[in-house]
Protein backbone atom coordinates (compact mmCIF):
# COMPACT_ATOMS: atom_id res chain seq x y z
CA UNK A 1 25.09 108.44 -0.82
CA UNK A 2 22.91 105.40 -1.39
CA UNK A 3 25.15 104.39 -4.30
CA UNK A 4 27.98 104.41 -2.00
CA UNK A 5 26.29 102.00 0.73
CA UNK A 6 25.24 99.88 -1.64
CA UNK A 7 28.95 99.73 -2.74
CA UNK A 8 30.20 99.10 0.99
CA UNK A 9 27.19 96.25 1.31
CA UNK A 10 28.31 94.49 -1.43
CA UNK A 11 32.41 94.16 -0.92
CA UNK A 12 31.15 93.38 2.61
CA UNK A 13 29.16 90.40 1.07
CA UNK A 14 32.09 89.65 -1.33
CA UNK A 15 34.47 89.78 1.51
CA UNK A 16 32.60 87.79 3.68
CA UNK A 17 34.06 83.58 4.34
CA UNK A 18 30.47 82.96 3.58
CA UNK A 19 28.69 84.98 1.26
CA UNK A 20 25.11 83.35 1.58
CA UNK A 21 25.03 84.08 5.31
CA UNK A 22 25.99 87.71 4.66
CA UNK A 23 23.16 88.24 2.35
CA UNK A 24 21.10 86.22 4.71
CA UNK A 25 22.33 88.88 7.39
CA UNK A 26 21.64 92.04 4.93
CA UNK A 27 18.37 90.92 4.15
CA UNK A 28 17.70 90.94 7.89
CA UNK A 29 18.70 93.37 9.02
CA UNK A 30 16.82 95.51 5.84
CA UNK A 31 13.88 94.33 7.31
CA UNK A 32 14.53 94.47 10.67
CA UNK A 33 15.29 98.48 9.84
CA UNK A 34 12.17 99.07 7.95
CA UNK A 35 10.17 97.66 10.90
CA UNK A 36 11.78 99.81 13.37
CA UNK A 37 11.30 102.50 11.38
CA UNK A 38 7.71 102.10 10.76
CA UNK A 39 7.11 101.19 14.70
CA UNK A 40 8.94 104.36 15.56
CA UNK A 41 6.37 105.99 13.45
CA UNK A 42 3.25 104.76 14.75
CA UNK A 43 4.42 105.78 18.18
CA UNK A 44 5.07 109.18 17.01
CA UNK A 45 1.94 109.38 15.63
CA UNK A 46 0.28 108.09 18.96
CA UNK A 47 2.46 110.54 20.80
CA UNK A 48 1.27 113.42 18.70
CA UNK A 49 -2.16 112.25 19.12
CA UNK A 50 -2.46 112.31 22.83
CA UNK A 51 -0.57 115.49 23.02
CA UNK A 52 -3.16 117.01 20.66
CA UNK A 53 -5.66 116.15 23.74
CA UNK A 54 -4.26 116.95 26.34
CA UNK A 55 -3.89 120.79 24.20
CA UNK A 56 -7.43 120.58 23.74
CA UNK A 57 -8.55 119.91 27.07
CA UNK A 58 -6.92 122.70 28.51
CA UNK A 59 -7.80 125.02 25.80
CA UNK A 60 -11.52 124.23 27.14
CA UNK A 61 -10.59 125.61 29.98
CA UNK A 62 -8.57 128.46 29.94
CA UNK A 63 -11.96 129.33 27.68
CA UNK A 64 -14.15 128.46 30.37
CA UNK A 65 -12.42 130.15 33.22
CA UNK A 66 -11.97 133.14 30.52
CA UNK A 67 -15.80 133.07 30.68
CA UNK A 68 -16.49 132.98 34.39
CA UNK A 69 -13.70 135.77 34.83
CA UNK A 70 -15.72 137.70 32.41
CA UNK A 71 -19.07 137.16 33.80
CA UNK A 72 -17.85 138.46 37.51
CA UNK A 73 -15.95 141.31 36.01
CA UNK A 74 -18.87 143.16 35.53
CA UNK A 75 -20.51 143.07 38.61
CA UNK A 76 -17.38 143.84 40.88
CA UNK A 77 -16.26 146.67 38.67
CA UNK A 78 -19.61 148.53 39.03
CA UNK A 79 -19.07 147.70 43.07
CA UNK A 80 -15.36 149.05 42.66
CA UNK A 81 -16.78 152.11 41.36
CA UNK A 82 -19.06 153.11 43.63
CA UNK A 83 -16.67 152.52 46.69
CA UNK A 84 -14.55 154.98 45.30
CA UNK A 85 -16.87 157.61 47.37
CA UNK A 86 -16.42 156.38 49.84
CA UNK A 87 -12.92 157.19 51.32
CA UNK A 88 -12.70 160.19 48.77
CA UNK A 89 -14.11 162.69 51.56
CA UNK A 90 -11.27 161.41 54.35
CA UNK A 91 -8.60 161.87 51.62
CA UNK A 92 -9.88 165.53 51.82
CA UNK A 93 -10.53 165.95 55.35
CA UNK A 94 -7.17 164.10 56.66
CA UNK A 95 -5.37 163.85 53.66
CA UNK A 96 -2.98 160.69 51.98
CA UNK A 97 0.60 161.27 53.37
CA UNK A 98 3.01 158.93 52.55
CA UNK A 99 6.02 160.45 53.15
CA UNK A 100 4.77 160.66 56.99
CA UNK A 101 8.04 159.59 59.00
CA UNK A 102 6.95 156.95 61.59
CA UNK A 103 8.17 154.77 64.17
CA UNK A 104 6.00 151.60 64.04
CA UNK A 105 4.55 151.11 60.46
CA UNK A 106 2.77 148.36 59.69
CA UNK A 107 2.29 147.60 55.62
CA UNK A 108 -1.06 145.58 54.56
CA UNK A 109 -0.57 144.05 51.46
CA UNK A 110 -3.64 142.79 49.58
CA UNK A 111 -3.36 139.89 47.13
CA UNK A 112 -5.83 136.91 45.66
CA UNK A 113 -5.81 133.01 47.10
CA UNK A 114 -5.55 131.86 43.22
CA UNK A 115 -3.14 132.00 40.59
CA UNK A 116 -3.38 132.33 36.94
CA UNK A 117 -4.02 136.30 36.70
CA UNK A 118 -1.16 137.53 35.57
CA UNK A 119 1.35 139.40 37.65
CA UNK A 120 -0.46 141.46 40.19
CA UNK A 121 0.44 139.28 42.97
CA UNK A 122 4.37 139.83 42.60
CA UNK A 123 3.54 143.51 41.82
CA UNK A 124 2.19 143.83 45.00
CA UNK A 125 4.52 141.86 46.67
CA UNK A 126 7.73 144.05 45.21
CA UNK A 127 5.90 147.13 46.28
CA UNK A 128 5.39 145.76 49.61
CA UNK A 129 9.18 145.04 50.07
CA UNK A 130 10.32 148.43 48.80
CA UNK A 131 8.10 149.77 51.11
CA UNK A 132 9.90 147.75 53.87
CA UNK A 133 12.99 148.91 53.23
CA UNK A 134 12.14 152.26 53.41
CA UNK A 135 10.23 152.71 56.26
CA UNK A 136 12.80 150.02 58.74
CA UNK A 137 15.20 151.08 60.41
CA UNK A 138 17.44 150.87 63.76
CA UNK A 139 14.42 152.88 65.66
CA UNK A 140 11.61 151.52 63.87
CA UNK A 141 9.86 148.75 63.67
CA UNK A 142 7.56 147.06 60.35
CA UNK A 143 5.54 144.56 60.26
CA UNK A 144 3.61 142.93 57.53
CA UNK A 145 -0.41 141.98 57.60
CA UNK A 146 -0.59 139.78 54.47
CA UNK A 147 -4.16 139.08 52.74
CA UNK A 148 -4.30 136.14 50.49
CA UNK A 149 -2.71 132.80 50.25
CA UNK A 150 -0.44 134.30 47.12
CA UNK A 151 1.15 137.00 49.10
CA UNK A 152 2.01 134.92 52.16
CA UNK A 153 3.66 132.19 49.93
CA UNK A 154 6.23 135.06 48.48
CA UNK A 155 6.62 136.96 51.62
CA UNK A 156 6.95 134.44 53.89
CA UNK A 157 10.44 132.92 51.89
CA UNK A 158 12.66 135.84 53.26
CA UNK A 159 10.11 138.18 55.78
CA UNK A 160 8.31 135.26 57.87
CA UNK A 161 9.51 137.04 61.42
CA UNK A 162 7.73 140.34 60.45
CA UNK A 163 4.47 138.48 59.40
CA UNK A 164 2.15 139.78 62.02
CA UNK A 165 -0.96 138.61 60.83
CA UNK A 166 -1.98 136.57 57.64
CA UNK A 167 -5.67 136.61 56.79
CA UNK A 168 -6.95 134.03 53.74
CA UNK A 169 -10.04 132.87 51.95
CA UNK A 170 -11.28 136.36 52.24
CA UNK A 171 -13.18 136.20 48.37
CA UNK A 172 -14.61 133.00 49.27
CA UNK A 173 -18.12 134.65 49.99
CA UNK A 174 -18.88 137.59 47.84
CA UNK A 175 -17.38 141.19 49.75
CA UNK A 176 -19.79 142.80 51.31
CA UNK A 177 -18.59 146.35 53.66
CA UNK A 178 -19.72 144.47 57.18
CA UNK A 179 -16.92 141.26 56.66
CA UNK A 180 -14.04 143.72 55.45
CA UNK A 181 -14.88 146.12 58.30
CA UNK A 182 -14.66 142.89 61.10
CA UNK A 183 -11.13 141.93 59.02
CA UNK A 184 -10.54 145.70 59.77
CA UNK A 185 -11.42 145.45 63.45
CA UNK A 186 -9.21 142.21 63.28
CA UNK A 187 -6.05 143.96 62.48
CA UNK A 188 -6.29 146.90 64.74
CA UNK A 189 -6.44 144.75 67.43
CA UNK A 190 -3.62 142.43 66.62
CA UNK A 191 -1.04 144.91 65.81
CA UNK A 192 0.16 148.45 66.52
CA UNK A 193 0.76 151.30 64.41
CA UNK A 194 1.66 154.57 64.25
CA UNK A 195 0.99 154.59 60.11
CA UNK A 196 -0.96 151.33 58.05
CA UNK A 197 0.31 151.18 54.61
CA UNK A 198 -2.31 149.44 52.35
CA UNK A 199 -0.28 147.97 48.89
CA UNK A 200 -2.92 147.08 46.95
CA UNK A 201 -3.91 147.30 42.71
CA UNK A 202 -6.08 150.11 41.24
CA UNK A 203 -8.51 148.60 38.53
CA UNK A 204 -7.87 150.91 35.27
CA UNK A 205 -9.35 148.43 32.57
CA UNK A 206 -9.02 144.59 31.94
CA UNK A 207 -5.39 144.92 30.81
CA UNK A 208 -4.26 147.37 33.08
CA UNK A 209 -3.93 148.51 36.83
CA UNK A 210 -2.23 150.10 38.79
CA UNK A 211 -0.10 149.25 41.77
CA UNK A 212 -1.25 151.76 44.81
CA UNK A 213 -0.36 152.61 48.90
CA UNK A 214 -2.94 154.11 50.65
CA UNK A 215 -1.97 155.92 54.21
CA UNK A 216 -3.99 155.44 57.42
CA UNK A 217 -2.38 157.09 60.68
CA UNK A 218 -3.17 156.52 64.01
CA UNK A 219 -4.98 159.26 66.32
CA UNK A 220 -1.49 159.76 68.00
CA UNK A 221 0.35 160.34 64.61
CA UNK A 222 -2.64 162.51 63.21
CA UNK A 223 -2.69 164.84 66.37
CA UNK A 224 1.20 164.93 65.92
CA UNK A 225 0.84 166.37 62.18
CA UNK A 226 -1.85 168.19 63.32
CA UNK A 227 -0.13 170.13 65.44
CA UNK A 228 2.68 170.76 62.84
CA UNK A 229 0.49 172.53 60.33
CA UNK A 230 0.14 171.41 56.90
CA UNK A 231 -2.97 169.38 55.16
CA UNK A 232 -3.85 167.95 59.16
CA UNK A 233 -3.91 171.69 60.44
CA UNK A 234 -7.05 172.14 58.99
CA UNK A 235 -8.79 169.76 61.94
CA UNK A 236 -9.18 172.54 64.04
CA UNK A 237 -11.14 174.64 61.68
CA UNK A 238 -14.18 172.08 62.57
CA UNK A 239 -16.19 171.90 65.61
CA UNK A 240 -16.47 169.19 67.34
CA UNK A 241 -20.80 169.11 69.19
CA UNK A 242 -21.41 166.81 71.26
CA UNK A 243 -19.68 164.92 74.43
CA UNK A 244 -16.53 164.10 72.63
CA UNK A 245 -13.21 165.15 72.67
CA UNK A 246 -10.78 165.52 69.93
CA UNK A 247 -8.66 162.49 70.59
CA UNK A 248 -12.04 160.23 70.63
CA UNK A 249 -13.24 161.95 67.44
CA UNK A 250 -10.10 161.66 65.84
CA UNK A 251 -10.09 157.69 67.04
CA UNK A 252 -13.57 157.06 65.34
CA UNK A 253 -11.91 158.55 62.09
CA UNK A 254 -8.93 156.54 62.15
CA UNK A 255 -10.84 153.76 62.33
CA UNK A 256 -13.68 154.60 60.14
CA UNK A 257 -11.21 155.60 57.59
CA UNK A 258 -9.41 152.11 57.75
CA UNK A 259 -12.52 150.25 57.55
CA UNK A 260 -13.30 152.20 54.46
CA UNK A 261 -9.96 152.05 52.51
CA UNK A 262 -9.83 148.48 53.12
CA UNK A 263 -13.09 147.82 51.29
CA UNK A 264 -12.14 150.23 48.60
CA UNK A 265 -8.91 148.28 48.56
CA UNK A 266 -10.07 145.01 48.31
CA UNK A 267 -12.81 145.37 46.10
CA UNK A 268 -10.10 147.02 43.08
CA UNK A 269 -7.60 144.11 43.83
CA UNK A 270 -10.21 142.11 42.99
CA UNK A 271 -11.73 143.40 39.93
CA UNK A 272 -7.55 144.01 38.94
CA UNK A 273 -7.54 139.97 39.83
CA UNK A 274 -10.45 139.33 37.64
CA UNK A 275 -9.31 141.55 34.54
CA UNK A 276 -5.67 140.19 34.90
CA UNK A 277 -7.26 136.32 35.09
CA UNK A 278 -9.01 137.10 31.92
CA UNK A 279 -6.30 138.35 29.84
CA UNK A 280 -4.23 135.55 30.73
CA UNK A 281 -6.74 133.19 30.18
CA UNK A 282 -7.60 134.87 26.70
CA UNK A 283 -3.79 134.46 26.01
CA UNK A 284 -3.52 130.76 26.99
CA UNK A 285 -6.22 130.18 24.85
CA UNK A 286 -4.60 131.45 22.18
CA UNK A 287 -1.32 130.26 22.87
CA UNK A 288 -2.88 126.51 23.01
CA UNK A 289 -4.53 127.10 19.68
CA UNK A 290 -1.39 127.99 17.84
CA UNK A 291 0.35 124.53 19.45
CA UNK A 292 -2.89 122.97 18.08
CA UNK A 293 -2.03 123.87 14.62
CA UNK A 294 1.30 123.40 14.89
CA UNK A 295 0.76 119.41 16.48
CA UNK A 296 -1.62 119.16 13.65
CA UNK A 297 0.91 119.93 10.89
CA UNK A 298 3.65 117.29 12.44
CA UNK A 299 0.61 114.99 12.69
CA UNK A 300 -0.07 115.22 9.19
CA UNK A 301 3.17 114.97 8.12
CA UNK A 302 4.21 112.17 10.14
CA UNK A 303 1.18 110.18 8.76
CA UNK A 304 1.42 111.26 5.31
CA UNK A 305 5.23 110.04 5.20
CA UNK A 306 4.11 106.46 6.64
CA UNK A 307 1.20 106.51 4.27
CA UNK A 308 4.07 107.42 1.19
CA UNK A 309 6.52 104.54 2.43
CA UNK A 310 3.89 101.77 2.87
CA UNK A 311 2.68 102.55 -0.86
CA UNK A 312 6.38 102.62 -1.79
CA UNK A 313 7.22 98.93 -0.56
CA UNK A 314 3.71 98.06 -1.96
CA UNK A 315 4.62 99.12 -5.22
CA UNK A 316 8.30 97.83 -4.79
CA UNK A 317 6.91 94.26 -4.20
CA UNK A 318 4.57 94.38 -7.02
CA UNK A 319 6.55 95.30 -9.64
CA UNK A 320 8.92 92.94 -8.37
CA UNK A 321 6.90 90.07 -8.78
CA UNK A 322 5.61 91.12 -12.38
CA UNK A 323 9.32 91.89 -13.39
C-alpha cells in the first residue's frame, strides 16, 4: 500500500507542468500531515487525561457516600427491628386484609427525597399503580397520599388529580415515633377512607427487600367485617371496661394502628433506601474503577505511539544527515 502511493506521488510529480512546485507541494503537505497528526495526538492525550479525573473524582464519591450509607445502616436497621413489635399484636387482634372490598380507598405510598439507591422508588411506585387499578372503579373512589419527593415526581406524570396529599423532607431529622404519628394525624384529617393501603419496602438484607401493602380500615369498615364473621368476629370476644363504647374503642385502634404501621413503614423504607444506596454506590465504584483501567490503557497507548513516532522521525533525520 505505501509502495503504491509512492507510485501515484511520483507520476503526479512527473505529470505535473512544473515538477519543482509539485515536490514543493508534496513536501508540504508531508509535513503539514505529520503535524496534524501529532496535534491530534496531544489532544487525545489531554482528552484522556481529564476524563481520567473527572472518573476519579466521582469514584471518591460514590466511595464516600458508600461509607455514610454504611455507617447509618446500622443504626436504622436495629430501629427497624424493634418496630416490628410494634404493630405485630394489631395484625393479630384485627388482622391484615387486603382483599377487603371498599368504596373509598386511599393508597399511601412511601418513598425517599434522594436518588441513587437503586430501584425501590419505581418498585413502589408500580405497586402503587397496580394497586390503583384494582381497587377504582365506577363506585369507588382512590386517592393517593405520596411520601417523598421521588414518588411524587413519578406519580404525578399520569395520577396528579388523585394526589390528595404529598408530604416531603420527612428523613430530614432523624424518625422518631412522635413526628410519624403527627404525619399520621395529618393524613386522617385530610382525606377519607374506608381502607389506607400503605406500599412501602420490607428491609431483608443490604441487597434485598421486599415490596409490601399493609391494610388499615376505618372503624366503619372494621364494624362492617365484624359483623360478617371471619378474623374481625373475634372483637366481640373482648370486653370493653370503662366509659367507652365499641365504635370509640374501635376509633382509638384504627388510629393507633395507623400511627404504628406508618412508623414501622417508614423506618424499613428507609433502612431498604440505605441498603439499596449502598449497593449501588459499591457498584459505581466499581464500575468507575474498571473505566479507570480501561482510560489508562488508551492513555498509555496513545502516548507510547507518539513517543514511537517522534523517535522514528528522530532517527529518520539522523541517519539522513550521516547518509
Amino acid at each position: 500500500m505505501a509502495m503504491a502511493a509512492l507510485r501515484k506521488e511520483g507520476r503526479r510529480i512527473l505529470l505535473s507542468p512544473n515538477p519543482a512546485i509539485a515536490v514543493r507541494s508534496a513536501i508540504l503537505s508531508d509535513i503539514k500531515c505529520k503535524y496534524i497528526t501529532g496535534f491530534s495526538r496531544a489532544i487525545l492525550l489531554h482528552v484522556v487525561r481529564n476524563r481520567m479525573k473527572s472518573v476519579k473524582n466521582i469514584q471518591k464519591i460514590t466511595k464516600a457516600m458508600k461509607m455514610v450509607a454504611a455507617s447509618k445502616l446500622r443504626a436504622v436497621q436495629v430501629r427497624t427491628e424493634n418496630s416490628r413489635g410494634i404493630w405485630q399484636p394489631f395484625t393479630a387482634l384485627l388482622g391484615d386484609t387486603p382483599s377487603v372490598d371498599v368504596k373509598k380507598n386511599v393508597i399511601v405510598t412511601i418513598t425517599s427525597d434522594k436518588g441513587l439507591c437503586g430501584g425501590i422508588n419505581s418498585t413502589s411506585v408500580k405497586v402503587s399503580k397496580a394497586l390503583y387499578k384494582l381497587t377504582s372503579g365506577s363506585e369507588k373512589e382512590t386517592q393517593y397520599v405520596i411520601l417523598g419527593e421521588k414518588g411524587k415526581a413519578q406519580l404525578v406524570r399520569d395520577s396528579k388529580k388523585s394526589i390528595a396529599l404529598n408530604i416531603t423532607e420527612i428523613q430530614k431529622n432523624p424518625l422518631n415515633y412522635t413526628q410519624v404519628s403527627v404525619l399520621a394525624d395529618d393524613i386522617l384529617k385530610n382525606v377519607e377512607f374506608d381502607a389506607l393501603r400503605i406500599v412501602y419496602n420490607k428491609f431483608e438484607s443490604v441487597v434485598s427487600f421486599i415490596p409490601t401493602v399493609a391494610t388499615v380500615l376505618s372503624p366503619e369498615a372494621v364494624e362492617k367485617e365484624s359483623e360478617a364473621g371471619g378474623k374481625l368476629g373475634e372483637l366481640d370476644l373482648y370486653e370493653i371496661e370503662g366509659g367507652d363504647t365499641k365504635s370509640e374503642i374501635l376509633q382509638n385502634l384504627a388510629e393507633f394502628q395507623f400511627s404504628c404501621v406508618m412508623f414501622n413503614a417508614v423506618l424499613e423504607n428507609s433502612c431498604s433506601e440505605l441498603g439499596a444506596r449502598m449497593s449501588a454506590m459499591d457498584s459505581s465504584s466499581r464500575n468507575a474503577g474498571d473505566m479507570l483501567d480501561r482510560l489508562t490503557l488508551t492513555y498509555n497507548r496513545t502516548r507510547q505511539a507518539s513517543i514511537t513516532t517522534e523517535l522514528i522521525e528522530i532517527i529518520s533525520g539522523a541517519s539522513a544527515l550521516t547518509g
